[in-house]
C-alpha atoms as a PDB file:
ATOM      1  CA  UNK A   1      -7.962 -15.015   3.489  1.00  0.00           C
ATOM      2  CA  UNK A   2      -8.266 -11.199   3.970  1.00  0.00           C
ATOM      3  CA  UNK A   3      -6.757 -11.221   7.260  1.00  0.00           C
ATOM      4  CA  UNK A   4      -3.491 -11.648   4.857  1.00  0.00           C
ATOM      5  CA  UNK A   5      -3.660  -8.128   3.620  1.00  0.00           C
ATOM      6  CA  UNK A   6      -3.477  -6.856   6.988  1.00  0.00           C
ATOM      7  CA  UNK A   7      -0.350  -8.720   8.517  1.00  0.00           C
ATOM      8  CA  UNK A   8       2.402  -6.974   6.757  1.00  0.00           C
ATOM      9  CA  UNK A   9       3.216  -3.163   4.822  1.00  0.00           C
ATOM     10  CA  UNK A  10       2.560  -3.969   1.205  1.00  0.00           C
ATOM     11  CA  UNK A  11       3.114  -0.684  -0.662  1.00  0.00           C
ATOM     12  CA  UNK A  12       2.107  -0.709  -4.580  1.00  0.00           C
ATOM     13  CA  UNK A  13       5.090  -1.670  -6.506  1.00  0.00           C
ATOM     14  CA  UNK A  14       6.698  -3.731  -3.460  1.00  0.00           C
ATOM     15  CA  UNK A  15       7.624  -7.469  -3.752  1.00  0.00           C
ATOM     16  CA  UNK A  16       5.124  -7.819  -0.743  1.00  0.00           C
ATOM     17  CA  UNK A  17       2.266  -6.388  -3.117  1.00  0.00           C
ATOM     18  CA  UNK A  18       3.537  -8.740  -5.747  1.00  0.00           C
ATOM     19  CA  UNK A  19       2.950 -11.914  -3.135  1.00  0.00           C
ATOM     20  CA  UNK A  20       0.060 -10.646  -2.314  1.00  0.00           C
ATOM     21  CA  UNK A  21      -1.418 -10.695  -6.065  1.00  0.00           C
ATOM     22  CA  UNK A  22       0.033 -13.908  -6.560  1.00  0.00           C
ATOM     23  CA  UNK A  23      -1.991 -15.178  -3.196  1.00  0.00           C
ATOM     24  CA  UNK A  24      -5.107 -13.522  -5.088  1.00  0.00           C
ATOM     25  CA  UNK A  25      -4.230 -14.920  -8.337  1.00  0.00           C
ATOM     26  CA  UNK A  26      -4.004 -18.554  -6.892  1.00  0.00           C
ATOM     27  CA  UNK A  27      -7.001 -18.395  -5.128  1.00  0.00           C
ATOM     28  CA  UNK A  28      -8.857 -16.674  -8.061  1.00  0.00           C
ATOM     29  CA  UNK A  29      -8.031 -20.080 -10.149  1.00  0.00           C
ATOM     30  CA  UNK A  30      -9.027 -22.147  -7.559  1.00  0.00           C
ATOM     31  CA  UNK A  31     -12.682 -20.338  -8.106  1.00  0.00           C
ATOM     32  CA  UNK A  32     -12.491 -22.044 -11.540  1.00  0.00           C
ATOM     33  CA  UNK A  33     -11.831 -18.628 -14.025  1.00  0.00           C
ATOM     34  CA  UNK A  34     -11.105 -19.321 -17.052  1.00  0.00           C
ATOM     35  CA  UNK A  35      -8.042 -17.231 -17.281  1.00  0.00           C
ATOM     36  CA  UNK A  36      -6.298 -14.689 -14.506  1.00  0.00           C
ATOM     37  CA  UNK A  37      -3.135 -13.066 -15.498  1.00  0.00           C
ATOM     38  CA  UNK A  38      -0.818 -10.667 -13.378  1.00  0.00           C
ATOM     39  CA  UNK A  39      -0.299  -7.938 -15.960  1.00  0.00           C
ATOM     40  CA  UNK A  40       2.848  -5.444 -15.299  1.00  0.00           C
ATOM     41  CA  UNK A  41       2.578  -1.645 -16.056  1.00  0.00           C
ATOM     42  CA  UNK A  42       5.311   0.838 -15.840  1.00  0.00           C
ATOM     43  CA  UNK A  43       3.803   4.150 -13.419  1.00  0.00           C
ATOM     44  CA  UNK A  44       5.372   6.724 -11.456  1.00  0.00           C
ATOM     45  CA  UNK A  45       4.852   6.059  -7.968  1.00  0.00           C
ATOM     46  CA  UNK A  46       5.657   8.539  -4.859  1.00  0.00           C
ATOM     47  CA  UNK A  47       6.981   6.187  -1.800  1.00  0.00           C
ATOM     48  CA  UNK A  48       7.599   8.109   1.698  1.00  0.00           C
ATOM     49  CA  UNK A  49      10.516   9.622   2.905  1.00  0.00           C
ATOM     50  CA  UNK A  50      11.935   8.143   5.591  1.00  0.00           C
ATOM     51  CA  UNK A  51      14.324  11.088   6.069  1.00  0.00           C
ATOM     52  CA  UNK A  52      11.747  13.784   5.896  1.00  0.00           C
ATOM     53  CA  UNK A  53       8.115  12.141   7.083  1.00  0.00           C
ATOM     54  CA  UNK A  54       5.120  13.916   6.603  1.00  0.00           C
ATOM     55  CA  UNK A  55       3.278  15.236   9.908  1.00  0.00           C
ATOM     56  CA  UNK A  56      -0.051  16.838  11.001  1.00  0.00           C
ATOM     57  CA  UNK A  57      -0.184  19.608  13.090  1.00  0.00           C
ATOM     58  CA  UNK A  58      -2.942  21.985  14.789  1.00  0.00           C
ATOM     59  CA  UNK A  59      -1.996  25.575  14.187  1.00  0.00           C
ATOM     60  CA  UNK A  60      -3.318  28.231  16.490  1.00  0.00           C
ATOM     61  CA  UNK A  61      -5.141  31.517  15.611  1.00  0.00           C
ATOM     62  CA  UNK A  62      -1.343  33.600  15.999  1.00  0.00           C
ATOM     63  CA  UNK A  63       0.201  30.508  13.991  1.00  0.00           C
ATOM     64  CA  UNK A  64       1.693  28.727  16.536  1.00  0.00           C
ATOM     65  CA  UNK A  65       2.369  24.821  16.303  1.00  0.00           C
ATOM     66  CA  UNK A  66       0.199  23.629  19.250  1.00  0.00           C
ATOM     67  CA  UNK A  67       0.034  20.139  18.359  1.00  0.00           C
ATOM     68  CA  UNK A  68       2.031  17.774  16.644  1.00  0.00           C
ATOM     69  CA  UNK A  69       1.964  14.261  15.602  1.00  0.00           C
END
């Protein structure tokens, strides 16, 4: 079951999370709760840029970009 959180991206607010929840919600009723709901919320979410992606680096002691990923 878990290995199906691990098989594709699934970024919050993605129709991939939402599959994922519903996997979780079916297999939470099969359990035998009494109730489990999929509740929406409207949040402000940051996704990455694709144009600009973020890097790490390893600066030097003059400030010199010695490494880069």
């Amino acid at each position: 079951f878990s290995s199906n959180f691990t098989q594709l991206p699934h970024l919050a607010g993605t129709k991939e999370n939402m599959h994922l929840a519903q996997q979780v919600q079916a297999e939470w009723k099969t359990f035998g709760l009494d109730s489990v709901q999929l509740v929406h919320y409207d949040v402000l979410l940051s996704y990455p840029d694709d144009t600009k992606p973020n890097y790490i680096s390893i600066i030097d002691e003059h400030g010199n970009e010695v490494q880069k990923t």
